[in-house]
Protein backbone atom coordinates (compact mmCIF):
# COMPACT_ATOMS: atom_id res chain seq x y z
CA UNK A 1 -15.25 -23.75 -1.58
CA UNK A 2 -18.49 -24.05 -3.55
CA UNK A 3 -19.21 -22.68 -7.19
CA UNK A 4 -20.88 -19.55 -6.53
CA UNK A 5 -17.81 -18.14 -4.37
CA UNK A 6 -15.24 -19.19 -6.71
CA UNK A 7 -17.62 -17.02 -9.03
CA UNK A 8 -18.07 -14.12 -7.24
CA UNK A 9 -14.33 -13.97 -6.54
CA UNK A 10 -13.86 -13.45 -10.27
CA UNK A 11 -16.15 -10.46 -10.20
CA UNK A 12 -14.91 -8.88 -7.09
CA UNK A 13 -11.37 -9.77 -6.54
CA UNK A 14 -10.30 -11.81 -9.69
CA UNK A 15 -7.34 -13.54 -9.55
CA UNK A 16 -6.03 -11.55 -12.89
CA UNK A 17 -2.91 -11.27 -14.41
CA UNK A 18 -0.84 -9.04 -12.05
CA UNK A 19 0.25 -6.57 -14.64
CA UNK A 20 -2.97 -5.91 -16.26
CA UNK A 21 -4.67 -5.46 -12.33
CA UNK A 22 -2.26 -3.46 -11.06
CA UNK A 23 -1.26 -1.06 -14.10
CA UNK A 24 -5.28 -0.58 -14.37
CA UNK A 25 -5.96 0.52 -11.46
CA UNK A 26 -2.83 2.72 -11.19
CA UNK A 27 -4.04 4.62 -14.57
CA UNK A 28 -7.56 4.81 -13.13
CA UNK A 29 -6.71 7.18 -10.51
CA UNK A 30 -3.34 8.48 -13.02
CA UNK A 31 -0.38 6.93 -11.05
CA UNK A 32 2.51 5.02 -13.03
CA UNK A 33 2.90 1.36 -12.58
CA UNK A 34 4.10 0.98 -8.54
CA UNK A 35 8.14 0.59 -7.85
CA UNK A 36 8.86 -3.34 -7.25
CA UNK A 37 10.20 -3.83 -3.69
CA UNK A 38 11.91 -6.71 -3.93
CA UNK A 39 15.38 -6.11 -2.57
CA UNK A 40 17.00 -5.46 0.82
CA UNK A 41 14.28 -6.11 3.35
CA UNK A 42 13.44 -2.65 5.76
CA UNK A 43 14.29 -4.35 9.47
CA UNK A 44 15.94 -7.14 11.17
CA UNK A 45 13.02 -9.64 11.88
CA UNK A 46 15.35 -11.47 14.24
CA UNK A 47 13.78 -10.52 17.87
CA UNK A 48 10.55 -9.37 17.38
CA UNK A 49 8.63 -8.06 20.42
CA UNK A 50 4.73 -8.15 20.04
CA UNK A 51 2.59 -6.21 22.16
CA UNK A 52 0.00 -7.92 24.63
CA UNK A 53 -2.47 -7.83 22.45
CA UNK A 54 -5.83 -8.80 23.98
CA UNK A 55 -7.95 -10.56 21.94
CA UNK A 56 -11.51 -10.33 24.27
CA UNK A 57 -11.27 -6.53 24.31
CA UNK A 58 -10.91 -6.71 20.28
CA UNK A 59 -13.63 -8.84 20.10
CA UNK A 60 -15.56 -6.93 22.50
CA UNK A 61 -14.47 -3.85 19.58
CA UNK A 62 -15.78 -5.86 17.02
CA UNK A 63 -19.18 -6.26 18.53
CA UNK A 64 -19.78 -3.15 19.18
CA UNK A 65 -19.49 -1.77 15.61
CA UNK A 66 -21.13 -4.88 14.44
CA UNK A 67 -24.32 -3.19 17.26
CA UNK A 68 -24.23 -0.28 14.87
CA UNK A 69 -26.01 -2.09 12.13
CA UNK A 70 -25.17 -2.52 8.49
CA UNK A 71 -22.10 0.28 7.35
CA UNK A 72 -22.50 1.24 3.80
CA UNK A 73 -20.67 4.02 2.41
CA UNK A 74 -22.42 7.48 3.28
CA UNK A 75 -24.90 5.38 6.05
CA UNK A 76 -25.65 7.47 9.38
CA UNK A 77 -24.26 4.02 10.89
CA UNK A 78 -21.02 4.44 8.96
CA UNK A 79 -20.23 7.98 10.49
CA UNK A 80 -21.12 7.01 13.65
CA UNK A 81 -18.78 4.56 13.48
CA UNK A 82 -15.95 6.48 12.04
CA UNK A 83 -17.09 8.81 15.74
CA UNK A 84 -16.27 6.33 17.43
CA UNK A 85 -12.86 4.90 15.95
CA UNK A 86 -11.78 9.01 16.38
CA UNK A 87 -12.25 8.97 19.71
CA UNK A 88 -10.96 5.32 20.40
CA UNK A 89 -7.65 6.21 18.47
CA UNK A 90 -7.54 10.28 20.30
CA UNK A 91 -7.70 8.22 23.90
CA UNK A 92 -5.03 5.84 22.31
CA UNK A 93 -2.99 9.08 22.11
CA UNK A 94 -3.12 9.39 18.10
CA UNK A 95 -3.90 12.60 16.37
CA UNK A 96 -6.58 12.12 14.17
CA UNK A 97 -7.46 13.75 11.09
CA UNK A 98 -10.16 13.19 8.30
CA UNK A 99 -9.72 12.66 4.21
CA UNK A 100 -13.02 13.64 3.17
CA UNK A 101 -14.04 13.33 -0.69
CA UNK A 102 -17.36 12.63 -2.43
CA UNK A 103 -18.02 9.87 -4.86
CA UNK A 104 -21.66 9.07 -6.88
CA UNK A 105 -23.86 6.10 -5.99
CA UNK A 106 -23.79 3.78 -8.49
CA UNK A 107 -27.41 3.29 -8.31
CA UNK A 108 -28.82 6.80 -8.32
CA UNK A 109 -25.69 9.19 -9.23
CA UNK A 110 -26.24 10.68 -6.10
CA UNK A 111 -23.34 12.42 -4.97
CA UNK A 112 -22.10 10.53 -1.89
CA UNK A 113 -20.21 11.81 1.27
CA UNK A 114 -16.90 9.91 2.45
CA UNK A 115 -14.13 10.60 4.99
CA UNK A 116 -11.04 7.99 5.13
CA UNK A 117 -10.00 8.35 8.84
CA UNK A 118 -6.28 8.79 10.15
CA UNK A 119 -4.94 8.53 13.40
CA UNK A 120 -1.40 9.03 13.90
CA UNK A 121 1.32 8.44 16.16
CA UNK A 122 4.89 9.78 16.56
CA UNK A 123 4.09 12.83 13.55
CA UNK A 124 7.77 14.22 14.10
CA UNK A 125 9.06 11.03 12.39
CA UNK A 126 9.31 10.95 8.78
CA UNK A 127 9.48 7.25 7.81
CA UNK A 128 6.17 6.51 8.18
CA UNK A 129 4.22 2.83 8.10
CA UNK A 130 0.57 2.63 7.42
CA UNK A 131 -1.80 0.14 8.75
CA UNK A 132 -5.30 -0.24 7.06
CA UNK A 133 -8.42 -1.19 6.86
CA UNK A 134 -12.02 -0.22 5.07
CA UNK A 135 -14.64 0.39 7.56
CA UNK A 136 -17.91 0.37 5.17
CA UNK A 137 -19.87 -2.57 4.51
CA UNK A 138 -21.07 -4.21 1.33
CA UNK A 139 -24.93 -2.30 0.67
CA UNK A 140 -26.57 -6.31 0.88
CA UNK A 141 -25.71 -10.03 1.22
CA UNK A 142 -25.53 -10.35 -2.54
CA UNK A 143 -23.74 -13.75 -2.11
CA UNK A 144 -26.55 -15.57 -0.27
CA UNK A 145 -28.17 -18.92 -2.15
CA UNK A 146 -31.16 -17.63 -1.29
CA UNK A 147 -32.33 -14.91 -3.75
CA UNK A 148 -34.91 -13.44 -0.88
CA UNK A 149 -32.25 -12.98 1.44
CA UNK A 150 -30.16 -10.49 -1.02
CA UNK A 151 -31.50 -7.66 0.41
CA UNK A 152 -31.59 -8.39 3.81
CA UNK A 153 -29.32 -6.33 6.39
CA UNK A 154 -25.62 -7.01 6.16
CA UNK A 155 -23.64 -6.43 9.16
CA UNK A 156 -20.02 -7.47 8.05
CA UNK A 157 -18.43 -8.78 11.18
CA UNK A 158 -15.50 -10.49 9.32
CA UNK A 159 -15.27 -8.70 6.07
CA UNK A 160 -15.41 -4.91 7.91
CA UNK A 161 -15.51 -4.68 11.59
CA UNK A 162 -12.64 -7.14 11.54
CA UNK A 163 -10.01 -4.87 10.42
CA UNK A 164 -11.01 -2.13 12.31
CA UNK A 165 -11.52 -3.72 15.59
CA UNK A 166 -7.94 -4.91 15.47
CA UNK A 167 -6.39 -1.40 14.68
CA UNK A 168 -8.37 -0.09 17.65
CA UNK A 169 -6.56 -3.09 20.17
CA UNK A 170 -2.97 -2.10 18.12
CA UNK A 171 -3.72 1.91 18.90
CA UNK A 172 -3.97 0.84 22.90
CA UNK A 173 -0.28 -0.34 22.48
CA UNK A 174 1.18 2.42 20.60
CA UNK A 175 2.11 5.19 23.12
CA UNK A 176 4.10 2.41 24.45
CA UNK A 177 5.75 0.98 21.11
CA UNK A 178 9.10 0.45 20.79
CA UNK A 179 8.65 1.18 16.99
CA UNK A 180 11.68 3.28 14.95
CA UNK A 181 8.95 4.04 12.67
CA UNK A 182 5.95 6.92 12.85
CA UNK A 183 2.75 4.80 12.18
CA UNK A 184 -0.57 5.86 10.69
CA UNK A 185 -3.99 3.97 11.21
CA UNK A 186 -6.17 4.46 8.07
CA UNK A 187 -9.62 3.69 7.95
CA UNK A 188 -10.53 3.45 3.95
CA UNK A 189 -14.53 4.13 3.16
CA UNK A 190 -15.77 3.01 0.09
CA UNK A 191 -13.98 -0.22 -0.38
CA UNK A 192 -17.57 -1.83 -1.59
CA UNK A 193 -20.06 0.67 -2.82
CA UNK A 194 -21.09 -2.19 -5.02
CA UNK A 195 -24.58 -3.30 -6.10
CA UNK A 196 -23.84 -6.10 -8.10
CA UNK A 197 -21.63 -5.44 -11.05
CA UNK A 198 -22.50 -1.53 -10.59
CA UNK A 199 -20.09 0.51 -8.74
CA UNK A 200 -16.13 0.88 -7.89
CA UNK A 201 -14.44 -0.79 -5.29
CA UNK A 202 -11.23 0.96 -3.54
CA UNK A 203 -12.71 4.21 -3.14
CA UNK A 204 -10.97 5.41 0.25
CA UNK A 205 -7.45 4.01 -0.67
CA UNK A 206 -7.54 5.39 -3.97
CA UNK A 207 -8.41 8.91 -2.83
CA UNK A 208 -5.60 8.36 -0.08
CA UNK A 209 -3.02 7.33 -2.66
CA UNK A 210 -3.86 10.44 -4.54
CA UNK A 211 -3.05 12.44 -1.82
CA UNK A 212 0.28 10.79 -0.74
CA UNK A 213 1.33 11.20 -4.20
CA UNK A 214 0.58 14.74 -4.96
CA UNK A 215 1.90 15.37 -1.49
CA UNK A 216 4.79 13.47 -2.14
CA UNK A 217 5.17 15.44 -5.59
CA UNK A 218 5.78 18.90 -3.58
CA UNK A 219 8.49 17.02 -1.86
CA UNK A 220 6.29 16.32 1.87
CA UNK A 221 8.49 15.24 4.76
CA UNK A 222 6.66 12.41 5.45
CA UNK A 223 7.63 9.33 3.33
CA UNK A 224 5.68 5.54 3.75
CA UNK A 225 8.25 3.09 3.64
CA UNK A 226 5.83 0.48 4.16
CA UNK A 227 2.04 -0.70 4.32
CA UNK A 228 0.05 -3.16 5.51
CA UNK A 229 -3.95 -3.43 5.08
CA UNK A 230 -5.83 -5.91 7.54
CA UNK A 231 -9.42 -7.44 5.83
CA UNK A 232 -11.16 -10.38 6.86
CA UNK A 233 -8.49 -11.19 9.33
CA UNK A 234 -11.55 -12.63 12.58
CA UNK A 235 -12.34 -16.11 11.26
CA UNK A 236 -12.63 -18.44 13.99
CA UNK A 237 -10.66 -20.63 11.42
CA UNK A 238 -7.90 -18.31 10.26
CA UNK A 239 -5.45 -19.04 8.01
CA UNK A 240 -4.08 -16.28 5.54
CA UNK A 241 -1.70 -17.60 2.88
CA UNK A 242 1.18 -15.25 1.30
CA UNK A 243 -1.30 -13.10 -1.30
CA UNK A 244 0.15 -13.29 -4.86
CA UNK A 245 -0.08 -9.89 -5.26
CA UNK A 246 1.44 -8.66 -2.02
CA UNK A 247 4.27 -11.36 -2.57
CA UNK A 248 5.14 -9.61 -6.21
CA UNK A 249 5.13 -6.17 -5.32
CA UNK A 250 6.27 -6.26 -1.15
CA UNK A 251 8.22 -9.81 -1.31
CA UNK A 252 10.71 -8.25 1.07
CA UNK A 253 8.44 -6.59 3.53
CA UNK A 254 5.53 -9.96 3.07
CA UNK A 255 9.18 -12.00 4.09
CA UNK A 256 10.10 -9.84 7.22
CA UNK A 257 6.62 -10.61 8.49
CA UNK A 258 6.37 -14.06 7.66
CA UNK A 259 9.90 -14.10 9.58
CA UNK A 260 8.19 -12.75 12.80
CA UNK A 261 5.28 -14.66 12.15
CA UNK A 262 7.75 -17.80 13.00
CA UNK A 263 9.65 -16.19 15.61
CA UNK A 264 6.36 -15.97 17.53
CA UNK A 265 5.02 -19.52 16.69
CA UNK A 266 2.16 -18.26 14.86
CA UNK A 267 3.04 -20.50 11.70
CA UNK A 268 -0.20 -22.09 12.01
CA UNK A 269 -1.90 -18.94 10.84
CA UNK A 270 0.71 -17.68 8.83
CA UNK A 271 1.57 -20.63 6.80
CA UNK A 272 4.83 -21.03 4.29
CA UNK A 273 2.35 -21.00 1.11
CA UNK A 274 0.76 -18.71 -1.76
CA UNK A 275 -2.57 -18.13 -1.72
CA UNK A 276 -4.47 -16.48 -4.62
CA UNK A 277 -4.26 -13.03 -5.86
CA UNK A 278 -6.61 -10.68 -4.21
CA UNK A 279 -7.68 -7.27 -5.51
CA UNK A 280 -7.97 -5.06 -2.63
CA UNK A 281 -6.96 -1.63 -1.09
CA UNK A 282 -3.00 -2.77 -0.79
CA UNK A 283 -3.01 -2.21 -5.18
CA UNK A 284 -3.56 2.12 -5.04
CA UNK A 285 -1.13 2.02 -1.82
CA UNK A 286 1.23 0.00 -4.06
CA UNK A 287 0.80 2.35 -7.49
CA UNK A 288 1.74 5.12 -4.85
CA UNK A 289 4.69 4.03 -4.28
CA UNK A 290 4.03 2.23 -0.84
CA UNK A 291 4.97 -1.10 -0.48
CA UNK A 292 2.12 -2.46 0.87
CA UNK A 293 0.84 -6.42 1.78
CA UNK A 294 -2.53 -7.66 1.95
CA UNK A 295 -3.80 -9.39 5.05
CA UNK A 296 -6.92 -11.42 4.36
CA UNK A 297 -7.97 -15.13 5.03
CA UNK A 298 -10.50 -15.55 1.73
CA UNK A 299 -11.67 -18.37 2.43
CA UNK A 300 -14.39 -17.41 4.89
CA UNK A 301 -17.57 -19.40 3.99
CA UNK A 302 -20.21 -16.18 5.12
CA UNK A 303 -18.31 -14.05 2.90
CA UNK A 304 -21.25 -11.42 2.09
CA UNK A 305 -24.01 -13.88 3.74
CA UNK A 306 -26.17 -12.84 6.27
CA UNK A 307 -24.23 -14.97 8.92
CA UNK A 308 -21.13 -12.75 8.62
CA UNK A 309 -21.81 -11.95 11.85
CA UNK A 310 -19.98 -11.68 15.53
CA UNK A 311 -20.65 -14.98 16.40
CA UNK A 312 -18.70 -16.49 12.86
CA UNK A 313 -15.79 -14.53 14.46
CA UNK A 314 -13.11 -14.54 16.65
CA UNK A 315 -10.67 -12.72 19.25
CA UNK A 316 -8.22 -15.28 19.25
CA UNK A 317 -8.24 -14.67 15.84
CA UNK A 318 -7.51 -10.85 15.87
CA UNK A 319 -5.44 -11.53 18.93
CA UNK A 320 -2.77 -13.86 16.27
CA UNK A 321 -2.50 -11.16 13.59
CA UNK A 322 -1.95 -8.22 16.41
CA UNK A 323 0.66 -9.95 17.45
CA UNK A 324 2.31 -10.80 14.38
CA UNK A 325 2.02 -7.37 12.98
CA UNK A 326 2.98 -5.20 16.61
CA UNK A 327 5.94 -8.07 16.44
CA UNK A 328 6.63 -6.35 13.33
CA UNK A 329 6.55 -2.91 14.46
CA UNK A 330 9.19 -3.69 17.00
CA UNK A 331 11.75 -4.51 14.26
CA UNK A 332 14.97 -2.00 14.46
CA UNK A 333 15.85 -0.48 11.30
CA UNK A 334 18.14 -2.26 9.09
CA UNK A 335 20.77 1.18 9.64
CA UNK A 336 20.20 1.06 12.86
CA UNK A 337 21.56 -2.54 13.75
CA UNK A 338 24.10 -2.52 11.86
CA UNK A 339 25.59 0.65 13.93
CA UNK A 340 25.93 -1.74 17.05
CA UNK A 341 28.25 -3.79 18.10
């Protein structure tokens, strides 16, 4: 890892002190500090059943919103591509529904038109899991050595298309899921509406944290018992480490899938250590009240270059985390195995 990323980590997603990060952000969009969810872990992580995930056709996902050009929040490119997730996820058998909200360019004060996208499956069930991702890109490479190439087109194969192309392979499974739980698909815009230092990050999950709270506030069915947010998770070289934050808000729910990450010999990828503290859309989930983990493999070394691209990438990659998370997804309920014999 050279100098300038260690840098730009401090300005983007600081390894802070996990009070003063978390409480911040939670009184930025009004919530109280999040509920701790460190006791009894949710399922029995014993016999986890992953789905046949298939990394090519993730890939080939991947690509295609990579084809779409650079993603910014409020692009033509970015719509598109939340068009096309919507009608991935309604052939997947989800319902989908939009979140739209307007934020101001941090450039211009322009207002700025958003949509976080949600496709659900099994909406009868109450106890809900949500699986995320952002879908915009950063506006520019701004971490390339090479001053002339800070402005050049970003496509954000890794550090975007990533996440989503791995909740549109997870979607194809879960008509056929043998899941207890109802599951949501999120895609957050906004995460990086950042030139520089000017701008807010976590747009999409903070507007869809506001919502599940004031929803949950006039007493909504629907209740997240857990939350998991995929970025940067294509490396060809993956290896995500326990996230510091993640491990001291969800330590029950980051050990249940560390469990099934084991149980499906996918150690390699998921190995026994802590990594550093990310700030990232799993923090407004968590000030809601969701217990949510961070997914992400930091050290990528095109992180906001101009070679974050497809070929930097890969579906073996995606194909590891789909499995350990739809291994996951299988778990009974803790309630519900201890009713058998």
């Amino acid at each position: 890892m050279d100098d300038a990323k260690v840098g730009s980590v401090s300005r983007m997603r600081s390894p802070l002190l996990l009070g003063l990060a978390v409480i911040g952000i939670g009184l930025a969009i009004g919530f109280a500090p999040p509920r701790l969810f460190l006791g009894t872990t949710m399922a029995d992580p014993r016999n986890p059943i992953a789905a046949p995930v298939d990394g090519d056709r993730a890939f080939g996902y991947l690509k295609a919103i990579c084809d779409l050009g650079p993603r910014p929040a409020g692009s033509d490119a970015n719509t598109r591509q939340r068009s096309l997730v919507a009608a991935h996820f309604v052939k997947a058998g989800g319902k989908v529904s939009e979140q739209a909200f307007t934020a101001k360019d941090p450039i211009s004060g322009a207002p700025v038109a958003m949509a976080n996208l949600v496709g659900s499956w099994y909406p009868e069930r109450t106890e809900r899991v949500v699986l995320g991702a952002h879908y915009d890109t950063r506006p520019f490479p701004d971490q390339e050595k090479d001053p002339a190439k800070r402005r050049a087109p970003f496509i954000g194969a890794n550090d975007g298309a990533s996440g989503v192309a791995l909740l549109m392979e997870i979607s194809n499974h879960l008509a056929t899921s043998t899941t207890p739980w109802g599951v949501d698909l999120v895609l957050f815009d906004g995460e990086e509406l950042v030139y520089g230092e000017q701008g807010d990050y976590f747009l999409g999950s903070k507007e869809f944290a506001r919502r599940y709270v004031e929803a949950e506030g006039g007493q909504k069915a629907n209740h997240y018992v857990a939350g998991i947010v995929l970025d940067m998770v294509g490396d060809k070289d993956l290896r995500i480490d326990q996230e510091q934050y993640s491990l001291d808000l969800a330590q029950a729910l980051m050990r249940d899938l560390w469990t099934v990450a084991a149980k499906l010999k996918e150690s390699k990828t998921f190995p026994n250590r802590v990594g550093r503290a990310v700030n990232d859309d799993h923090l407004p989930l968590n000030n809601a009240g969701i217990p949510t983990i961070d997914l992400i493999d930091f050290d990528y070394p095109h992180w906001h270059t101009t070679k974050d691209i497809p070929a930097n990438c890969s579906g073996a990659s995606l194909a590891k985390v789909g499995r350990v998370v739809t291994g996951w997804l299988s778990l009974p309920k803790l309630e519900e195995k201890k009713k058998r014999p």
